[in-house]
Protein backbone atom coordinates (compact mmCIF):
# COMPACT_ATOMS: atom_id res chain seq x y z
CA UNK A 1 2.19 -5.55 -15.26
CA UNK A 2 2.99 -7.53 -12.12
CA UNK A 3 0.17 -10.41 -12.49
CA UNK A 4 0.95 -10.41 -16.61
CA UNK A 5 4.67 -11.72 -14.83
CA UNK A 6 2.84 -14.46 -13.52
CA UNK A 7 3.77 -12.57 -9.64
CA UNK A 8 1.61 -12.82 -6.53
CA UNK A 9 0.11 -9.72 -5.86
CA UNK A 10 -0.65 -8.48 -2.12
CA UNK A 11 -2.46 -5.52 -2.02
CA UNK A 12 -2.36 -2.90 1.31
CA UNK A 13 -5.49 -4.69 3.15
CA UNK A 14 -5.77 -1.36 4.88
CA UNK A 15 -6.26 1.33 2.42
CA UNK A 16 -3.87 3.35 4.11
CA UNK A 17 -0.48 4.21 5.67
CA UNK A 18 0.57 0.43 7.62
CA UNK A 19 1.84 0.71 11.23
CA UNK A 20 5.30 -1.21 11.94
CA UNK A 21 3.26 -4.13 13.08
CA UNK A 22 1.11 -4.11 10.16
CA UNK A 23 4.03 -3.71 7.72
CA UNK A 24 6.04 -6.45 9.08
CA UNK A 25 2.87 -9.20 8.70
CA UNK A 26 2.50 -7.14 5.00
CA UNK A 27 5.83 -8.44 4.25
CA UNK A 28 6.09 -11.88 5.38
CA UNK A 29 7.43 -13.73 2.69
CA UNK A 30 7.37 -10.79 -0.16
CA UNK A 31 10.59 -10.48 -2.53
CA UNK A 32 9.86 -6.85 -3.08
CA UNK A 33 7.31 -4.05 -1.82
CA UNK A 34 6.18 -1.27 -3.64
CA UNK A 35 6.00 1.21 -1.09
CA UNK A 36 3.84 4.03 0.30
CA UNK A 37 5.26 5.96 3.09
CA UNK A 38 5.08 3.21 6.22
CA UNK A 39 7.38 2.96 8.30
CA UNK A 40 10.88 1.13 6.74
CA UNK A 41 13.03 1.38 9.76
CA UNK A 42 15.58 -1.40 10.75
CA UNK A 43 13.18 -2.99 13.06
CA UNK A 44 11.09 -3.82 10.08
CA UNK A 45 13.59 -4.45 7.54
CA UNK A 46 15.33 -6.86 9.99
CA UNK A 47 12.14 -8.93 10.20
CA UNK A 48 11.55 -9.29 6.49
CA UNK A 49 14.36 -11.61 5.70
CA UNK A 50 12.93 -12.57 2.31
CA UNK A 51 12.72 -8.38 1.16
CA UNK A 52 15.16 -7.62 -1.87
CA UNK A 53 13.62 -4.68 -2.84
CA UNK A 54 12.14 -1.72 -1.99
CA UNK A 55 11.01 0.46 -4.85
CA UNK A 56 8.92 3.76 -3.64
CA UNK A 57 5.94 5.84 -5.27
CA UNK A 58 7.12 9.17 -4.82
CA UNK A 59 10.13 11.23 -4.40
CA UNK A 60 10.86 11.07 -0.31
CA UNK A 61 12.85 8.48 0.98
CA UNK A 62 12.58 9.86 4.24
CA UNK A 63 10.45 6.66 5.96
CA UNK A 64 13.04 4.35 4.78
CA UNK A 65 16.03 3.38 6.52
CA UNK A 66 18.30 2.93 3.70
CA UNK A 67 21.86 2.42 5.82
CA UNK A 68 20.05 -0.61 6.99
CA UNK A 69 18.75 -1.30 3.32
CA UNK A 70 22.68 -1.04 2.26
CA UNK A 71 23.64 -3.16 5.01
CA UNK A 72 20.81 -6.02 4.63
CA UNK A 73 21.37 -6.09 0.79
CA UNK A 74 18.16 -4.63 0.14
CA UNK A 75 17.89 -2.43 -3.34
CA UNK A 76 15.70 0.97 -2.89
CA UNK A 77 14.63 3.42 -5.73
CA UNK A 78 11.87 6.14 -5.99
CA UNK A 79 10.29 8.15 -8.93
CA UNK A 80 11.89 11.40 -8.82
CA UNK A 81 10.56 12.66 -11.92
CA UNK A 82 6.92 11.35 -11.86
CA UNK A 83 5.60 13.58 -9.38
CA UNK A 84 6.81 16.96 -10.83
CA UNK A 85 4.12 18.40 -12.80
CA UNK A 86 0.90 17.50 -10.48
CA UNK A 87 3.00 19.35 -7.38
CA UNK A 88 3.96 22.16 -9.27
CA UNK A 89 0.39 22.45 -10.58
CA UNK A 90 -1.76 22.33 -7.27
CA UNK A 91 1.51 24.75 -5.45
CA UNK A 92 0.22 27.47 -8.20
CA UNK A 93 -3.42 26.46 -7.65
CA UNK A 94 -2.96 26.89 -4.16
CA UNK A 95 -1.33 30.51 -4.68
CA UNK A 96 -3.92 31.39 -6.73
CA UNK A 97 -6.69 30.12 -4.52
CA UNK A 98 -5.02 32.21 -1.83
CA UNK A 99 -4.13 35.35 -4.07
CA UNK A 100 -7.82 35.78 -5.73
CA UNK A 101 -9.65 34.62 -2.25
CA UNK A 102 -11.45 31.58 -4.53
CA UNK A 103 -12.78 29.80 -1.62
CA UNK A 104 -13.71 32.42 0.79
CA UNK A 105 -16.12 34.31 -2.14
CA UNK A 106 -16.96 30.87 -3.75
CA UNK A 107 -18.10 29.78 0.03
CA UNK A 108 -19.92 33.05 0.23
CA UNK A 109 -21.77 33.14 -2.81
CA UNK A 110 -23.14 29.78 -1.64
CA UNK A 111 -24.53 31.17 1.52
CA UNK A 112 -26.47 34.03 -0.56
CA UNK A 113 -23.79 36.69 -0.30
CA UNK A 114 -22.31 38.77 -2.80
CA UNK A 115 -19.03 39.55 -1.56
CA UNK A 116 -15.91 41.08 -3.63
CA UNK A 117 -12.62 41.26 -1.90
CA UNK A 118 -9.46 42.79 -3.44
CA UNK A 119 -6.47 39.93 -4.20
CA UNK A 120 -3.48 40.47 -5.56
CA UNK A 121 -1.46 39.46 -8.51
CA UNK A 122 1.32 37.11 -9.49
CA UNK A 123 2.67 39.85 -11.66
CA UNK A 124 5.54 41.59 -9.81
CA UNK A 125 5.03 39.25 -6.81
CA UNK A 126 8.14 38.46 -4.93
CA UNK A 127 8.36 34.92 -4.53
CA UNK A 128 11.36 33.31 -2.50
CA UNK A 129 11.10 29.31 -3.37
CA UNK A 130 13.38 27.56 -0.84
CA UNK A 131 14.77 24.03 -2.94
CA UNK A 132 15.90 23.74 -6.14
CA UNK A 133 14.74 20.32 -6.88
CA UNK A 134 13.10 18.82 -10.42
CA UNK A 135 9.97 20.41 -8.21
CA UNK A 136 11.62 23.77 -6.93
CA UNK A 137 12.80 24.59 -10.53
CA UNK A 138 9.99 24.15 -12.55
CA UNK A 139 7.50 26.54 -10.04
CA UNK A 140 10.34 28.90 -10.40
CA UNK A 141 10.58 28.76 -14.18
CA UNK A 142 6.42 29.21 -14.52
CA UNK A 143 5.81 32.03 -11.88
CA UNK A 144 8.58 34.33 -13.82
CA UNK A 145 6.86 33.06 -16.62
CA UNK A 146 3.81 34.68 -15.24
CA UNK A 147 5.30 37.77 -14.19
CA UNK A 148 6.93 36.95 -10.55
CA UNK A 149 10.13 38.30 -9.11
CA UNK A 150 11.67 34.75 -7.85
CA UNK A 151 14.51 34.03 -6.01
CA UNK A 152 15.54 30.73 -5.03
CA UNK A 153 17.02 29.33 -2.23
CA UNK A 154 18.39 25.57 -1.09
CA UNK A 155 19.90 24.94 1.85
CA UNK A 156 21.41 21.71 1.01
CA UNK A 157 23.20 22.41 -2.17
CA UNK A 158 26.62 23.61 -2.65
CA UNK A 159 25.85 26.02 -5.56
CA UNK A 160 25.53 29.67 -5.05
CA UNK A 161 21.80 30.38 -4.20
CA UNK A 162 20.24 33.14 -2.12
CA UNK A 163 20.65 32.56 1.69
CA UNK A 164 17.13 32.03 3.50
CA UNK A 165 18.24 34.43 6.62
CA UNK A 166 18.96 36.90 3.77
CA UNK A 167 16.13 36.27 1.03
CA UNK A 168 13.06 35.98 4.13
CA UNK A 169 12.41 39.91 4.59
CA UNK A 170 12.24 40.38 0.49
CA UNK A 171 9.44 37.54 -0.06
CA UNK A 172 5.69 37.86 -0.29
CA UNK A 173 5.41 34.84 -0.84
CA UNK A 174 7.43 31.70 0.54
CA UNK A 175 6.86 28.72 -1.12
CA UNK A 176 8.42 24.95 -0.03
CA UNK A 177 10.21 22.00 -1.90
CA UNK A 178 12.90 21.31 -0.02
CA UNK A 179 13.89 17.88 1.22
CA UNK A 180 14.55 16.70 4.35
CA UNK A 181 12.69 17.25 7.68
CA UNK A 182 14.65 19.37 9.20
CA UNK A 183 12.43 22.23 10.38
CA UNK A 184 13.56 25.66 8.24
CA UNK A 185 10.75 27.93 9.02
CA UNK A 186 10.11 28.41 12.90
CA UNK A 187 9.87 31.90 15.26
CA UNK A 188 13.34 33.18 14.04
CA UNK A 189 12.30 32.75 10.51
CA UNK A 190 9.17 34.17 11.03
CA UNK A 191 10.28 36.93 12.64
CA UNK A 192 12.46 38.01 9.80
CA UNK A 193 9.29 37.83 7.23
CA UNK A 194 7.74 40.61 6.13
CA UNK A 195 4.23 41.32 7.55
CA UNK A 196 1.50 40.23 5.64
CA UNK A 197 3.60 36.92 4.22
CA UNK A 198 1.74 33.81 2.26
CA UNK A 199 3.74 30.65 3.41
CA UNK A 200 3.23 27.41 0.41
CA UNK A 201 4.68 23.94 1.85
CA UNK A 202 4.00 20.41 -0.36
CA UNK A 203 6.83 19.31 0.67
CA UNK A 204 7.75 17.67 4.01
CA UNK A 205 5.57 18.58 7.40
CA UNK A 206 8.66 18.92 9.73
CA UNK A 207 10.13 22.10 7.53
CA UNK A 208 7.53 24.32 9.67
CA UNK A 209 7.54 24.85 13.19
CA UNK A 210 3.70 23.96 13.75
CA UNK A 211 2.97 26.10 16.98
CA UNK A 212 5.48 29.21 15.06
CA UNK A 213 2.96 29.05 12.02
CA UNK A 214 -0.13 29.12 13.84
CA UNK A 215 0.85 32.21 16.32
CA UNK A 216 1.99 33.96 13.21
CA UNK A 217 -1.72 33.28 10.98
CA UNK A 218 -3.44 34.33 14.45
CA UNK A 219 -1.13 37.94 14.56
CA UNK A 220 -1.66 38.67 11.14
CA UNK A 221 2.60 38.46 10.79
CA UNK A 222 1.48 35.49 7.97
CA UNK A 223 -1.42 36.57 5.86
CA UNK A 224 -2.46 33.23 4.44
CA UNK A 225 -0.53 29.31 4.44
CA UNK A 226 -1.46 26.25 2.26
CA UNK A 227 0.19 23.18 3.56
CA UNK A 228 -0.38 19.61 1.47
CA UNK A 229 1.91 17.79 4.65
CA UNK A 230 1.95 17.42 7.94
CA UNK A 231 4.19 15.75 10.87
CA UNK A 232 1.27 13.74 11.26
CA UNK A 233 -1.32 12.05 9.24
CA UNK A 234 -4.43 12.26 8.89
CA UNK A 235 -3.89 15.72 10.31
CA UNK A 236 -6.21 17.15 12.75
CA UNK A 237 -4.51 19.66 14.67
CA UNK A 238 -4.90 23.00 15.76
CA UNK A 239 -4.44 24.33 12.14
CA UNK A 240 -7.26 23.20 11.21
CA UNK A 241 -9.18 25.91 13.17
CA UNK A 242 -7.74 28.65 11.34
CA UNK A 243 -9.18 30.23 8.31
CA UNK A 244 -6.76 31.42 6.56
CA UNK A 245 -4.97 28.60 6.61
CA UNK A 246 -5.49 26.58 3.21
CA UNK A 247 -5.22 22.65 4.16
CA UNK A 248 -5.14 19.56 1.87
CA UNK A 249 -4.73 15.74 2.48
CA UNK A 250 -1.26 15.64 1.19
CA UNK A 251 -2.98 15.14 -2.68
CA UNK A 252 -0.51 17.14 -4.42
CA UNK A 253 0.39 14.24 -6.88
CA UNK A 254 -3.09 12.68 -7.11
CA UNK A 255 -3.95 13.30 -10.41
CA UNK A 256 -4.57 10.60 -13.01
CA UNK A 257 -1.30 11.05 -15.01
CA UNK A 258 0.89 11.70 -12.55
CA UNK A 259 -0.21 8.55 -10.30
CA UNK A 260 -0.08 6.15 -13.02
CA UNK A 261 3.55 7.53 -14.15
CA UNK A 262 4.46 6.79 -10.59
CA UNK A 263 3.38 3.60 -10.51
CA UNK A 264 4.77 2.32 -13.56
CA UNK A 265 7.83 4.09 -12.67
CA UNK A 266 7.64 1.54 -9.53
CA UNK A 267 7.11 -1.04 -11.17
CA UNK A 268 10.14 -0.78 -13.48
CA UNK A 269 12.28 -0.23 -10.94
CA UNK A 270 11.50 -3.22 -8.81
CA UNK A 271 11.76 -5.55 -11.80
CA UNK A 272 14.92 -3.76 -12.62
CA UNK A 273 16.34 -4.88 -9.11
CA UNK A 274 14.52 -8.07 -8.44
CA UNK A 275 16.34 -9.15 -12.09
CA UNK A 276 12.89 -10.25 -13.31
């Protein structure tokens, strides 16, 4: 779409997320970016004179600094809506995965062993899903489709949803889509949880307290977790050494449909503000 514009076209030499340093030689000289999740701050921005626009792949805005955008005259947008159906999809894989023990027995059988463990169902399953977000909603509206008690939670909005302090001790199952990285589940949360609890975040790293979540897989207090994103990444922390703990390379919107969506989405958008 870009190069049928007649636009020059500089692609992420790196294949992955750009430092500040890198980002600022990225940018020398580009009108607009379409952006990943480097690092946007004000030191960038304020040497990228030429940037108009920013225009992100995703939902989070949290890596850019947009009262410096407003300030420098620099026009940001995401794709809120592209990334909804491949999170909500891989959240309910994930709860499934955890909920049926599909890698433990599918890891077994391929070591010669025929193992059977007792799961549980999504049918009368309390499920407390803290955001109610394009994202938050729709895993909402599909687990009571499939038979789940749900109750909702966001601690941002102003409407009348449960209150997390309140809802924690009723869930089984806890799943993630706020925004923000304000950490929302760390010892006091935990604490309040029922024993036995599955904990589901795909949406920021810094809403779990890292060390909290790993004492309570190693107690037994949380039963299993699946996280898609971390504080830092590529992750390789301590996490990683725990079994129960279900880990992905933040991939919950890499699937074909949803990726291209985004980037069209993108693209759009930074026409749209670079009036081309």
């Amino acid at each position: 779409m870009l190069l049928d514009l007649g636009l020059q076209v500089r692609d992420n030499p790196f294949k992955r997320k750009l430092t500040e340093d890198e980002i600022i030689r990225h940018l020398d000289g580009a009108d607009g970016l379409i952006a990943g999740l480097e690092p946007l701050n004000e030191r960038v921005l304020v040497a990228c004179p030429k940037l108009k626009a920013i225009a992100r792949v995703g939902i989070g805005m949290d890596n850019v600094d947009q009262e410096s955008c407003r300030r420098l005259g620099i026009k940001v947008s995401n794709t809120p809506d592209g990334p909804t159906e491949a999170v909500v999809e891989l959240t309910l894989a994930a709860l499934l995965c955890i909920a049926r023990g599909i890698i433990q027995t599918n890891d077994a059988v391929h070591r010669g062993k025929w193992e059977k463990s007792i799961g549980f169902s999504l049918t009368d399953l309390k499920v407390l899903v803290v955001g109610a977000g394009r994202i938050g909603r729709k895993v909402a509206a599909l687990l009571t489709v499939l038979g789940s008690e749900v109750r909702t939670c966001d601690p941002w909005a102003d409407a009348d949803y449960n209150s997390l302090d309140e809802a924690l001790p009723w869930a089984e199952v806890v799943s993630l889509h706020a925004s923000g990285n304000e950490k929302l589940i760390g010892r006091k949360q935990i604490a309040r949880m029922r024993d036995g609890v599955v904990l589901l975040n795909s949406a920021r790293g810094g809403l779990v307290d890292e060390d909290a979540l790993y004492d309570g897989l190693n107690s037994g207090k949380i039963q299993s977790c699946w996280l898609d994103v971390f504080c830092e990444e590529p992750y390789n922390g301590k996490l990683a050494s725990c079994p129960r703990a279900l880990l992905t390379p933040h991939i919950s919107t890499y699937t074909r449909q949803c990726r291209l969506a985004m980037e069209v989405d993108a693209v759009n958008n930074l026409l749209r503000d670079l009036d081309i």
